[in-house]
C-alpha atoms as a PDB file:
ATOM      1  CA  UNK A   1      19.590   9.008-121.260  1.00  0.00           C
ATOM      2  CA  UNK A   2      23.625   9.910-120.222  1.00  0.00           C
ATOM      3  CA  UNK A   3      25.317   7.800-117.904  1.00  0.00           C
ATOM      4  CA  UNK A   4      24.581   9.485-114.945  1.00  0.00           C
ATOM      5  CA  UNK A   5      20.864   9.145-115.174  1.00  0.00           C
ATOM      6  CA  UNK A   6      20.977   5.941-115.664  1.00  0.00           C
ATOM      7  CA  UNK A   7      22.934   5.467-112.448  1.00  0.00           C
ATOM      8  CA  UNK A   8      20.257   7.693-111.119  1.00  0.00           C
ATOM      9  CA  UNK A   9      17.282   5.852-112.237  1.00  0.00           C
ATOM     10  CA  UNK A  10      19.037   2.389-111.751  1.00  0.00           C
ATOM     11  CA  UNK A  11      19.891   2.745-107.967  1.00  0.00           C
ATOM     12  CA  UNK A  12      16.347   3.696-107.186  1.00  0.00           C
ATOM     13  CA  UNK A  13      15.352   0.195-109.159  1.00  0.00           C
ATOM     14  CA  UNK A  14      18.020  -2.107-108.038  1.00  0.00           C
ATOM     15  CA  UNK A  15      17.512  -0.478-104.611  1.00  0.00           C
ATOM     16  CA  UNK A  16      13.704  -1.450-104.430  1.00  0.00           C
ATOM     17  CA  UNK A  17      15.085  -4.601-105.307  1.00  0.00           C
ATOM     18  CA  UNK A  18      17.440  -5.452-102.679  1.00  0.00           C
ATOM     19  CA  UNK A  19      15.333  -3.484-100.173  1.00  0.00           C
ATOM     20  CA  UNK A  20      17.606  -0.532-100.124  1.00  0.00           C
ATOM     21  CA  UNK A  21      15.976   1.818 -97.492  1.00  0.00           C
ATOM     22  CA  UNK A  22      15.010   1.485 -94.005  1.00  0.00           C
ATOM     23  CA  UNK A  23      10.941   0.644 -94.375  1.00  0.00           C
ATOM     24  CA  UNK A  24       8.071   1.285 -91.911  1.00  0.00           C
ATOM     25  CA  UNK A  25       5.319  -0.832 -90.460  1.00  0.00           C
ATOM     26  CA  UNK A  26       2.586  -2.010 -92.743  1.00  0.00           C
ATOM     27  CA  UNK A  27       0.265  -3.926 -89.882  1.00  0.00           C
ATOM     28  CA  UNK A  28       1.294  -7.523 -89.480  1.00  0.00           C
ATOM     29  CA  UNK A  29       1.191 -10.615 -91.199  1.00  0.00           C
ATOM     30  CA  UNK A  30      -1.790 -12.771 -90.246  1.00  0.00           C
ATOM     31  CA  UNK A  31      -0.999 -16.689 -89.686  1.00  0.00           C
ATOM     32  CA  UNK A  32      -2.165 -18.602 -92.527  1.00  0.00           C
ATOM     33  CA  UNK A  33      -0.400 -15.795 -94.728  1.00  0.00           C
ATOM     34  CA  UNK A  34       3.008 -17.641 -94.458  1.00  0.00           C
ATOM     35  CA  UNK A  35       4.853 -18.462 -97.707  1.00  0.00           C
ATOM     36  CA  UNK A  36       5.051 -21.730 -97.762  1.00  0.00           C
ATOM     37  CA  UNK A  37       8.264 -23.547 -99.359  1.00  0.00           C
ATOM     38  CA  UNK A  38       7.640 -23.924-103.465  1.00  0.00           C
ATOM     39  CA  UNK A  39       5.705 -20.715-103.556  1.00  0.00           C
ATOM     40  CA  UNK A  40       4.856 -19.480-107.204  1.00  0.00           C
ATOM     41  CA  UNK A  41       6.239 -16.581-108.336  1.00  0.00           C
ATOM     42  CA  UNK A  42       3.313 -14.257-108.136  1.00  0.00           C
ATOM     43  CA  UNK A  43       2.807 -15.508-104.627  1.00  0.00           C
ATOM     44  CA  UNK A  44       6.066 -13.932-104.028  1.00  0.00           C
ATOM     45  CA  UNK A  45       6.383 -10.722-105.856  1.00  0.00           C
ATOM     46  CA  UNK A  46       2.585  -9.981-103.814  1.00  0.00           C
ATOM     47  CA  UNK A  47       4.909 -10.139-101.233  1.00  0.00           C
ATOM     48  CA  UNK A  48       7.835  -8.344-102.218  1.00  0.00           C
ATOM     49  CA  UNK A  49       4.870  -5.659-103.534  1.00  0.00           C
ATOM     50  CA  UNK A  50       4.169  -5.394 -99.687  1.00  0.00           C
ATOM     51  CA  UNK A  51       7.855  -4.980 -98.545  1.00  0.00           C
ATOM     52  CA  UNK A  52       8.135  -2.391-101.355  1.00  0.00           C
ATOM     53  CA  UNK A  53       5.693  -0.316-100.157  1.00  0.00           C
ATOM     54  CA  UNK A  54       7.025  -0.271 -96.283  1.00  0.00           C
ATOM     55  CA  UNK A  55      10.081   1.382 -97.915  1.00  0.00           C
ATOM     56  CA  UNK A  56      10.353   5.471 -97.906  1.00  0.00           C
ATOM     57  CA  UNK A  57      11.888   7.197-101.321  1.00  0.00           C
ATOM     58  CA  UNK A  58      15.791   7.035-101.192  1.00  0.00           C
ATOM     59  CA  UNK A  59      15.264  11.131-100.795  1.00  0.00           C
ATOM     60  CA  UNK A  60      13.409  10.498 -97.500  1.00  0.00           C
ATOM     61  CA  UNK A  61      16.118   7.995 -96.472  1.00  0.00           C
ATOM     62  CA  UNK A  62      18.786  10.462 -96.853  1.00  0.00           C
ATOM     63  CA  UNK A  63      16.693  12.867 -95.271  1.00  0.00           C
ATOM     64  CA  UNK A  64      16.449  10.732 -92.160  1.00  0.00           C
ATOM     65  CA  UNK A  65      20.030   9.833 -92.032  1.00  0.00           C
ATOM     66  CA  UNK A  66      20.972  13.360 -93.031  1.00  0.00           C
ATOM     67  CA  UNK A  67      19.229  14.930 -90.057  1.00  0.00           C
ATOM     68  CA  UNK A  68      20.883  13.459 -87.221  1.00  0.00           C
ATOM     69  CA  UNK A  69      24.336  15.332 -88.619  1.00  0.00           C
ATOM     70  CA  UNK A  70      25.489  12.278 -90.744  1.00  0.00           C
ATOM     71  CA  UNK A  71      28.024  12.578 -93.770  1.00  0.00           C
ATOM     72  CA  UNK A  72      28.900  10.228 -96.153  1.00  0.00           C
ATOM     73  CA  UNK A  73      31.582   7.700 -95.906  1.00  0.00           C
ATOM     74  CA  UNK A  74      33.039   5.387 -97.982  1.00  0.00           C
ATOM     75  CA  UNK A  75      34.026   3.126 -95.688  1.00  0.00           C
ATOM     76  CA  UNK A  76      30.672   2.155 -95.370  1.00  0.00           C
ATOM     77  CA  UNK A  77      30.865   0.447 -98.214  1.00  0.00           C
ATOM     78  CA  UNK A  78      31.263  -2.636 -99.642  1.00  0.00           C
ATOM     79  CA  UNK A  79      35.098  -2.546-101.573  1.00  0.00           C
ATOM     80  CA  UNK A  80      33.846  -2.385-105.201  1.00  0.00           C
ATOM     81  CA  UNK A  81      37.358  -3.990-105.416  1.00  0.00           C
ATOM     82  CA  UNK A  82      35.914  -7.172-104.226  1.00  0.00           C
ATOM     83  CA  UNK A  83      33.429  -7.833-106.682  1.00  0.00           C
ATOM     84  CA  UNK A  84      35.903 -10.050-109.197  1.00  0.00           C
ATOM     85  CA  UNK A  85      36.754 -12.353-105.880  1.00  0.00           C
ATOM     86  CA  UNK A  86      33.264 -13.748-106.295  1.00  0.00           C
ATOM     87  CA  UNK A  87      33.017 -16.671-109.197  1.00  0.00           C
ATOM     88  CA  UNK A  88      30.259 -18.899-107.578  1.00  0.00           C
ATOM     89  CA  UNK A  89      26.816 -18.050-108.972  1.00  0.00           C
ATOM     90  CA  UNK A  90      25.998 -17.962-104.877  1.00  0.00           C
ATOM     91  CA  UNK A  91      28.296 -15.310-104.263  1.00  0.00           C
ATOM     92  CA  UNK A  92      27.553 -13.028-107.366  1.00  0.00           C
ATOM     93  CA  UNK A  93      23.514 -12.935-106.183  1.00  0.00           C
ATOM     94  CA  UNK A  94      24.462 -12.375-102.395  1.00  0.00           C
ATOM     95  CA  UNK A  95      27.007  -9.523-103.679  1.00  0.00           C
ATOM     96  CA  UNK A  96      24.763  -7.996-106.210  1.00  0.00           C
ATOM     97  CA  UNK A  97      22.178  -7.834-103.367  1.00  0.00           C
ATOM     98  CA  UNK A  98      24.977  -6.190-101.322  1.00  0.00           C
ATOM     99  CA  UNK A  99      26.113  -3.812-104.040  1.00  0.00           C
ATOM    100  CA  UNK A 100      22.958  -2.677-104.618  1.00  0.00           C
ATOM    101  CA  UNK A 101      22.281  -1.404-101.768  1.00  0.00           C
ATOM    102  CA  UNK A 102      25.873   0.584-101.323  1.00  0.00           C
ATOM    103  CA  UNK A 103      24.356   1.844-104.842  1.00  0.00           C
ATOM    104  CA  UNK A 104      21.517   3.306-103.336  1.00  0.00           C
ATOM    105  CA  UNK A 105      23.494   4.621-100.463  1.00  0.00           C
ATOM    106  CA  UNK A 106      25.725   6.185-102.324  1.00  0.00           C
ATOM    107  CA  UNK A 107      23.080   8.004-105.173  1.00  0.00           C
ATOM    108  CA  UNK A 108      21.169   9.416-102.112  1.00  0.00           C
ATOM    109  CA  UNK A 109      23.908  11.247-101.151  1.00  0.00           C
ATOM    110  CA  UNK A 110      24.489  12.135-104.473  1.00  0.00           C
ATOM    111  CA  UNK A 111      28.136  10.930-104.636  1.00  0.00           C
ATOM    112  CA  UNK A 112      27.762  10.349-107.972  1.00  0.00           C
ATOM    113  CA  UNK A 113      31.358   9.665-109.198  1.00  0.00           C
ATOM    114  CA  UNK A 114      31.160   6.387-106.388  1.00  0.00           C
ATOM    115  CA  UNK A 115      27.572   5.901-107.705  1.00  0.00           C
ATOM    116  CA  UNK A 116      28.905   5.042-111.475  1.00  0.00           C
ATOM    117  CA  UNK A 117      31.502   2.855-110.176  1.00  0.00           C
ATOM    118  CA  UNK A 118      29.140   1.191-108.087  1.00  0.00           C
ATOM    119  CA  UNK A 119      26.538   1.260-111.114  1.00  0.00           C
ATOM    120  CA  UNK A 120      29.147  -0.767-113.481  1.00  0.00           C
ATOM    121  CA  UNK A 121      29.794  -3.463-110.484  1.00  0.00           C
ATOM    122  CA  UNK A 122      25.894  -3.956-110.154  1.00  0.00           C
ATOM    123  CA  UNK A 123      25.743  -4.091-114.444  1.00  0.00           C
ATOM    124  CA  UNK A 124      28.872  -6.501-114.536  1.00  0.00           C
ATOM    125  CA  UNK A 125      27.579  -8.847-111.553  1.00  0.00           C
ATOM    126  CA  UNK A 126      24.229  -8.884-113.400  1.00  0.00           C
ATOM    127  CA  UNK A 127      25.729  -9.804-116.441  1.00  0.00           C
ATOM    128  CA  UNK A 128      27.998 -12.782-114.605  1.00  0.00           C
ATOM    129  CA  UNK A 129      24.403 -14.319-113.229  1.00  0.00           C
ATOM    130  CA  UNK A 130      23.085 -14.348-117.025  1.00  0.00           C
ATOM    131  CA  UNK A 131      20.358 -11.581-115.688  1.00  0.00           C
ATOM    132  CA  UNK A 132      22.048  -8.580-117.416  1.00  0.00           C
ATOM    133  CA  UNK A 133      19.019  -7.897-119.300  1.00  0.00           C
ATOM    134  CA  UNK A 134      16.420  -7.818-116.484  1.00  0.00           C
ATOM    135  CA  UNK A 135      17.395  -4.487-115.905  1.00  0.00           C
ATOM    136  CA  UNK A 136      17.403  -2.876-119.205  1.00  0.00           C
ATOM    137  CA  UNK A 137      17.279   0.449-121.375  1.00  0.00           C
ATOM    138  CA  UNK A 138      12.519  -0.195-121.188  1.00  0.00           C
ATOM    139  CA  UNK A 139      12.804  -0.639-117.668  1.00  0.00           C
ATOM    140  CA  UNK A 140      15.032   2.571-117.059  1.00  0.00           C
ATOM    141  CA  UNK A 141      13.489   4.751-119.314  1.00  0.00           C
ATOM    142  CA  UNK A 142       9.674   3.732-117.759  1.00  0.00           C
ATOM    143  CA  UNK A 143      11.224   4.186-114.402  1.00  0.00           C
ATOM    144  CA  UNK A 144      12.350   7.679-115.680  1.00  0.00           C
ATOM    145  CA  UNK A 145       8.455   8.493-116.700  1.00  0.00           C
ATOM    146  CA  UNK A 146       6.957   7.243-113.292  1.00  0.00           C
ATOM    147  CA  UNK A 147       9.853   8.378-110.754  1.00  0.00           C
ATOM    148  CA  UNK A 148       7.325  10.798-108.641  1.00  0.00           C
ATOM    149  CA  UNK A 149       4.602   7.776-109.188  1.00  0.00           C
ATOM    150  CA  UNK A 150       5.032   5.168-106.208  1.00  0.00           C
ATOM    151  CA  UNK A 151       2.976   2.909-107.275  1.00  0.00           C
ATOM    152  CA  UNK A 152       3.911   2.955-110.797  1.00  0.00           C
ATOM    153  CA  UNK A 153       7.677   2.415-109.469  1.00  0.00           C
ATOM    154  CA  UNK A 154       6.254  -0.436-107.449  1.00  0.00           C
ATOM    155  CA  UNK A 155       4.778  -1.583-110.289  1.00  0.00           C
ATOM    156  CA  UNK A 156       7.617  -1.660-112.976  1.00  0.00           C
ATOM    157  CA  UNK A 157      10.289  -3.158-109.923  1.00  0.00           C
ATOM    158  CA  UNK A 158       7.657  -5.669-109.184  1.00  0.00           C
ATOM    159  CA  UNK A 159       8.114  -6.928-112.510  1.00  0.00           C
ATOM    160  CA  UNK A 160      11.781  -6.717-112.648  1.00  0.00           C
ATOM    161  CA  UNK A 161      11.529  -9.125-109.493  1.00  0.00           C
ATOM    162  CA  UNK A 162       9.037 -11.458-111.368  1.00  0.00           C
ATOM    163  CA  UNK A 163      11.386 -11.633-114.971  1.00  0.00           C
ATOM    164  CA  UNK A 164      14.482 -12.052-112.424  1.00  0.00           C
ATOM    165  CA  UNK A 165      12.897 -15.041-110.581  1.00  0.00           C
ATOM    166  CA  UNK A 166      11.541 -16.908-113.855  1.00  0.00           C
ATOM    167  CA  UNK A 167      14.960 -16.323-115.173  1.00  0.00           C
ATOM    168  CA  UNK A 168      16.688 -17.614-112.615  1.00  0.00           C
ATOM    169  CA  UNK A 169      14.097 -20.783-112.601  1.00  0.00           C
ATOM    170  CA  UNK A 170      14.419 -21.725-115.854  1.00  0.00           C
ATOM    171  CA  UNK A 171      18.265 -21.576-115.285  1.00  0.00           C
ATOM    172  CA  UNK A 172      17.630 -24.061-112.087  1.00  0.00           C
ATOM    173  CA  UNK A 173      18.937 -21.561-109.606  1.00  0.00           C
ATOM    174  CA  UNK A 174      15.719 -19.733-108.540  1.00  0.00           C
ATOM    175  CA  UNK A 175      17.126 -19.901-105.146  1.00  0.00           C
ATOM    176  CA  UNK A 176      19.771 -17.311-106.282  1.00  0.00           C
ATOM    177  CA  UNK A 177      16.612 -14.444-105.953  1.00  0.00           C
ATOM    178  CA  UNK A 178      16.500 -15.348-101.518  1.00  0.00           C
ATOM    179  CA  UNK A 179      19.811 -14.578-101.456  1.00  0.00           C
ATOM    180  CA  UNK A 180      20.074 -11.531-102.873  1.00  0.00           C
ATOM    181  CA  UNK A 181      17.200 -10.117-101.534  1.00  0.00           C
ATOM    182  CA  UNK A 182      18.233 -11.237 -97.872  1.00  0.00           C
ATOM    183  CA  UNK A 183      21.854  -9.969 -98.500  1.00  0.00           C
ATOM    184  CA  UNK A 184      20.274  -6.405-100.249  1.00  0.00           C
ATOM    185  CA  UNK A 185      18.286  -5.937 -96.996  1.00  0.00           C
ATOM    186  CA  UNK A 186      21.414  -6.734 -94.289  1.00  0.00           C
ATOM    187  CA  UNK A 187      23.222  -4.660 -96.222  1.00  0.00           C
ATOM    188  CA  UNK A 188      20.427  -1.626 -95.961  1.00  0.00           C
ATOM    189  CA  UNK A 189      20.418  -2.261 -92.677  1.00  0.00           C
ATOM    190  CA  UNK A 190      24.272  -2.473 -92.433  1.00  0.00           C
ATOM    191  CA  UNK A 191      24.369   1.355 -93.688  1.00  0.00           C
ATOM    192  CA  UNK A 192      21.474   2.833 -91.454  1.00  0.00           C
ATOM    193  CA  UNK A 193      23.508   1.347 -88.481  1.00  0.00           C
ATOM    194  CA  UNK A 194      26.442   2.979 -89.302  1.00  0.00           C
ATOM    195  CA  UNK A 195      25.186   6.237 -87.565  1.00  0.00           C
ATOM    196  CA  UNK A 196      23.671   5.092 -84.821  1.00  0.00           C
ATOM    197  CA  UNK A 197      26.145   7.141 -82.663  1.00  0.00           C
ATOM    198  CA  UNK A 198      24.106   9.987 -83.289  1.00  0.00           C
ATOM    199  CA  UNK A 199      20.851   8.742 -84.181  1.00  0.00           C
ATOM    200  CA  UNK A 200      18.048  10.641 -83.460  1.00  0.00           C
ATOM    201  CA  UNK A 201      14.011   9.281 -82.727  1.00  0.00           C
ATOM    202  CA  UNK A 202      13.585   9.075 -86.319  1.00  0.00           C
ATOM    203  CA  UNK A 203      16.163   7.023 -87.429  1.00  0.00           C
ATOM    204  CA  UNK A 204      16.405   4.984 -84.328  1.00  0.00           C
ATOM    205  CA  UNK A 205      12.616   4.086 -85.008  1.00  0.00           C
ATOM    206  CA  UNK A 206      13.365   3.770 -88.533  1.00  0.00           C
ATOM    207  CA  UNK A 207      15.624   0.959 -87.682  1.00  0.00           C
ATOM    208  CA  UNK A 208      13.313  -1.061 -85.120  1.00  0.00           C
ATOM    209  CA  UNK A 209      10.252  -0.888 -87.370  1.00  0.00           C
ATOM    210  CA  UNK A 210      12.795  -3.134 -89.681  1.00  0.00           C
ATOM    211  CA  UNK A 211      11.719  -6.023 -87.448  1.00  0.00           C
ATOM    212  CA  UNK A 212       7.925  -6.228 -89.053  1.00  0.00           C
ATOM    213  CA  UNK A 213      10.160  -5.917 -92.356  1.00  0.00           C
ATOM    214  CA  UNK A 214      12.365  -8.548 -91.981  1.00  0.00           C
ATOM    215  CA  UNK A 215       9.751 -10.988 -90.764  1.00  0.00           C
ATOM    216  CA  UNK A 216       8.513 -10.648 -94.147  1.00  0.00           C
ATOM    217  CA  UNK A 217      12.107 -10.959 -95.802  1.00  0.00           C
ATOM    218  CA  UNK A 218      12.338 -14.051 -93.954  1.00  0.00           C
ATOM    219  CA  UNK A 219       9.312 -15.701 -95.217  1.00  0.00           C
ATOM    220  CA  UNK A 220       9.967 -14.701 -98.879  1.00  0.00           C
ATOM    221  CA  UNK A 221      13.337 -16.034 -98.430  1.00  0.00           C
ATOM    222  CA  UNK A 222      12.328 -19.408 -96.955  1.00  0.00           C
ATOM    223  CA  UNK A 223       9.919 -19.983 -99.339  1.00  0.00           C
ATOM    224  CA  UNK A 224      12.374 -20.969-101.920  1.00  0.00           C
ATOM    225  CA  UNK A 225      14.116 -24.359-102.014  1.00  0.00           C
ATOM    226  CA  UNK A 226      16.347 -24.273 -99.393  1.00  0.00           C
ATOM    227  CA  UNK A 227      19.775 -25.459-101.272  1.00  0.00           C
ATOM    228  CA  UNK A 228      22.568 -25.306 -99.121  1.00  0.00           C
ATOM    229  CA  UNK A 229      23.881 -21.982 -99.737  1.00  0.00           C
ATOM    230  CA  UNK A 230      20.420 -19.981 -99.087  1.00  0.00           C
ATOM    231  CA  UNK A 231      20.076 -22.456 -95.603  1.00  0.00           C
ATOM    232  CA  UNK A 232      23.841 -20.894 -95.069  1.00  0.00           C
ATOM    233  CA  UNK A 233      22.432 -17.288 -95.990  1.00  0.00           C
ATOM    234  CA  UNK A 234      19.153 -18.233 -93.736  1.00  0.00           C
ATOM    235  CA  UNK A 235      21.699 -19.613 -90.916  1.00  0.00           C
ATOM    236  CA  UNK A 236      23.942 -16.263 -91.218  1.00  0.00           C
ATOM    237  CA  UNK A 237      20.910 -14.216 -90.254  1.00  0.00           C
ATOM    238  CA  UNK A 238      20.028 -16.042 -87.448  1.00  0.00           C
ATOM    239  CA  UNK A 239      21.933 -13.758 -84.788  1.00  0.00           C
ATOM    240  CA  UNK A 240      20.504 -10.628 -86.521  1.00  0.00           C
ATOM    241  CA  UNK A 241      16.568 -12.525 -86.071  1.00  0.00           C
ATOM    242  CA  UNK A 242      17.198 -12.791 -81.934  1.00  0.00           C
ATOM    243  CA  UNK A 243      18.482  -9.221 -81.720  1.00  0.00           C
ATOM    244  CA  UNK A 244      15.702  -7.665 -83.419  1.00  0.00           C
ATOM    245  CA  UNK A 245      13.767 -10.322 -81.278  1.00  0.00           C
ATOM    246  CA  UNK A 246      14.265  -7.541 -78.458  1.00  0.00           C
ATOM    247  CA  UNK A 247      12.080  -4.691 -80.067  1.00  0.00           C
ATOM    248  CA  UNK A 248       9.317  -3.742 -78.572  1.00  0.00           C
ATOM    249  CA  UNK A 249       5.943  -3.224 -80.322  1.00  0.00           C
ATOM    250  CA  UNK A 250       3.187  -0.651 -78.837  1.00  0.00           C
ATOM    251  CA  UNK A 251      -0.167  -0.955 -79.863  1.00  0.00           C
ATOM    252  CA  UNK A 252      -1.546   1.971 -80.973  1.00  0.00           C
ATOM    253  CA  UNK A 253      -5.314   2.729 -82.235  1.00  0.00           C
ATOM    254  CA  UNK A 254      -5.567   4.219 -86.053  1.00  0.00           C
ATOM    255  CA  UNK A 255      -6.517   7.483 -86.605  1.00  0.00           C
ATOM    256  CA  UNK A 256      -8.350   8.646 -89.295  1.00  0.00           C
ATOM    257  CA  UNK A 257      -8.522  12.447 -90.677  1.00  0.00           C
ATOM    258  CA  UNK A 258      -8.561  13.931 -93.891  1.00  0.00           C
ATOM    259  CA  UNK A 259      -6.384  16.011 -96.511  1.00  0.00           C
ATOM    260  CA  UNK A 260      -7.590  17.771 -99.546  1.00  0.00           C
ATOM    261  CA  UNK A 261     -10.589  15.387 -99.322  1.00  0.00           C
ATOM    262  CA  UNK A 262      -7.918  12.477 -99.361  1.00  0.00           C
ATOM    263  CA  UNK A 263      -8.812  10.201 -95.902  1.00  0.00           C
ATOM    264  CA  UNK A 264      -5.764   9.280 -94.303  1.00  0.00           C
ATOM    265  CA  UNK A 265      -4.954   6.466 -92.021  1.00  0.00           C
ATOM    266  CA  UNK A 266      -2.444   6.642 -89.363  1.00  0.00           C
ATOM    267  CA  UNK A 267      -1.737   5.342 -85.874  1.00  0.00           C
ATOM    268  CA  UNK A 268      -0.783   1.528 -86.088  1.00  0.00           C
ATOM    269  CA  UNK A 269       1.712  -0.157 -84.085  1.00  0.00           C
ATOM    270  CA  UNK A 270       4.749   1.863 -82.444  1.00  0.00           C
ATOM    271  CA  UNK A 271       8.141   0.083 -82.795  1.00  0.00           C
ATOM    272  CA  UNK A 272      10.800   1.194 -80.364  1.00  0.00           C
ATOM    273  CA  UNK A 273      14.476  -0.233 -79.627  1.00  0.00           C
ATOM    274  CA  UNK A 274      16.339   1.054 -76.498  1.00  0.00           C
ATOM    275  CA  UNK A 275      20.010   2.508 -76.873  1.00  0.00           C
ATOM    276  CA  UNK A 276      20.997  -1.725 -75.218  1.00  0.00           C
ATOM    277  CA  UNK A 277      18.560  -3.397 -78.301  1.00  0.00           C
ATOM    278  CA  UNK A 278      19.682  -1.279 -80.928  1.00  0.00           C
ATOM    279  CA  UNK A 279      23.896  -1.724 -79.943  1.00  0.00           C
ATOM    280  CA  UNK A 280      22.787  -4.940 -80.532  1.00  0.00           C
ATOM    281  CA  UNK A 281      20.764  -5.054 -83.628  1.00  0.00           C
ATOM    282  CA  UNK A 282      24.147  -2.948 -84.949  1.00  0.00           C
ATOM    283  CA  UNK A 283      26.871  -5.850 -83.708  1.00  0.00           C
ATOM    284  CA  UNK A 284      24.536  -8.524 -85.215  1.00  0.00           C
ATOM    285  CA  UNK A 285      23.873  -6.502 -88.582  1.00  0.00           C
ATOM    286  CA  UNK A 286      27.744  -6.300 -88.920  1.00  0.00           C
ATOM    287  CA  UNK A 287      28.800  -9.883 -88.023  1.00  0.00           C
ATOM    288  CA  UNK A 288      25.979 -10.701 -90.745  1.00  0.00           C
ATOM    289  CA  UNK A 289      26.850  -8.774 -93.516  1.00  0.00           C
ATOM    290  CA  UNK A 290      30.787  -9.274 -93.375  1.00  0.00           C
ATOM    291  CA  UNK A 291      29.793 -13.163 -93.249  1.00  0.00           C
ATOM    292  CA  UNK A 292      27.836 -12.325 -96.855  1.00  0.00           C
ATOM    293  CA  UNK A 293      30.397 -10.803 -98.250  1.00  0.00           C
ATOM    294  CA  UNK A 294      33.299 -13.099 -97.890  1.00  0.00           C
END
């Protein structure tokens, strides 16, 4: 596998990770589903398994982006520059999460020069956080078999997630795992926003349906023990919480209908953000994620 593949292949992983990708709406979470603080590990990758899934392919996140006349900018990025100015092991997992998803951003739009330098940040901050091998030559080459198989991708990430978390325990910093997947998904977030001068229904609904997402990020994150730099990550996305507060949801009934014999669901709730809301999800997004990355 060259060098460029693997960027390829490890993006899409590292992505799913960090939540690279604006998701969709998956039906809510029912009280009494709450993480609750000391969660076990497969109570939490069930849940990042259902954040996962609300996430489109990086192909049908460019596409969304792509449509509403959007080019690719650098400056959306996170200054690969920046990533030897962070020594504490808290700053390496919130910037890995952040790098990540510029990663992502970048291999969608198939920049792929910026996508290897962003590839050797994400492999050296990896390495820094003693998780270097979570990520490894297995895990890209079975991503490389299944990368038209969702739920096989789901599958092999999903266990990524789990390895990274038990690593992370048995180093005593399991907490490390909130914080990059909060920072991953503000970041994500951060790069959808970036177009919202032009955005169109799609990407504008794209965006408030992140609300039922990040209800879920918020739980996962919470569930782990709060040390003082994940309450600090929790406390920096505070401002982002009470803008997306202002999205409204519309009921809608399912509808069912069929496909090649395949039944297919759809209907659900409706997620919608005036031009007001979604100024405002954008100026809390970006307060946010220049806190992170610091």
């Amino acid at each position: 596998m060259n060098k460029l593949r693997n960027s390829l292949i490890l993006s899409l992983a590292t992505g799913m990770i960090v939540l690279a990708g604006c998701g969709g709406p998956q039906g809510p979470t029912t009280s009494g589903d709450s993480l609750s603080e000391g969660a076990s590990v497969s109570q939490r990758t069930k849940r990042l398994k259902k954040i996962f899934r609300a996430a489109p392919t990086p192909m049908e996140t460019a596409r969304i982006v792509q449509k509403t006349g959007a080019t690719f900018s650098s400056d959306h990025l996170h200054s690969a520059m920046s990533a030897s100015n962070y020594v504490t092991a808290d700053k390496q997992a919130i910037n890995l999460g952040v790098y990540g998803a510029d990663l992502s951003y970048a291999t969608i739009f198939e920049e792929n020069a910026i996508s290897l330098t962003y590839l050797e940040v994400v492999k050296s901050l990896a390495r820094e956080l003693g998780v270097g091998d979570v990520i490894g030559e297995d895990m890209l080459a079975r991503a490389e078999a299944n990368r038209a198989r969702q739920d096989s991708l789901v599958a092999i990430v999903s266990e990524a997630f789990f390895n990274l978390n038990e690593k992370l325990k048995s180093n005593g910093q399991e907490d490390l795992s909130g914080m990059l997947v909060a920072a991953g998904w503000v970041e994500s977030i951060y790069l959808a926003t970036r177009h919202t001068d032009k955005a169109n229904e799609e990407l504008r609904a794209r965006i408030a349906e992140q609300k039922l997402v990040m209800e879920d990020v918020l739980d996962l994150v919470t569930s782990y023990e709060q040390s003082p730099g994940l309450k600090e990550v929790v406390a920096t996305l505070q401002p982002v919480v009470e803008a997306f507060a202002a999205v409204e949801k519309e009921e809608a009934s399912s509808e069912i209908s069929k496909s090649g014999g395949a039944i297919i669901i759809g209907g659900g709730p409706r997620y919608t953000a005036s031009e007001e809301v979604l100024a405002q999800i954008t100026e809390a997004v970006s307060t946010a994620r220049n806190q992170l990355v610091k």
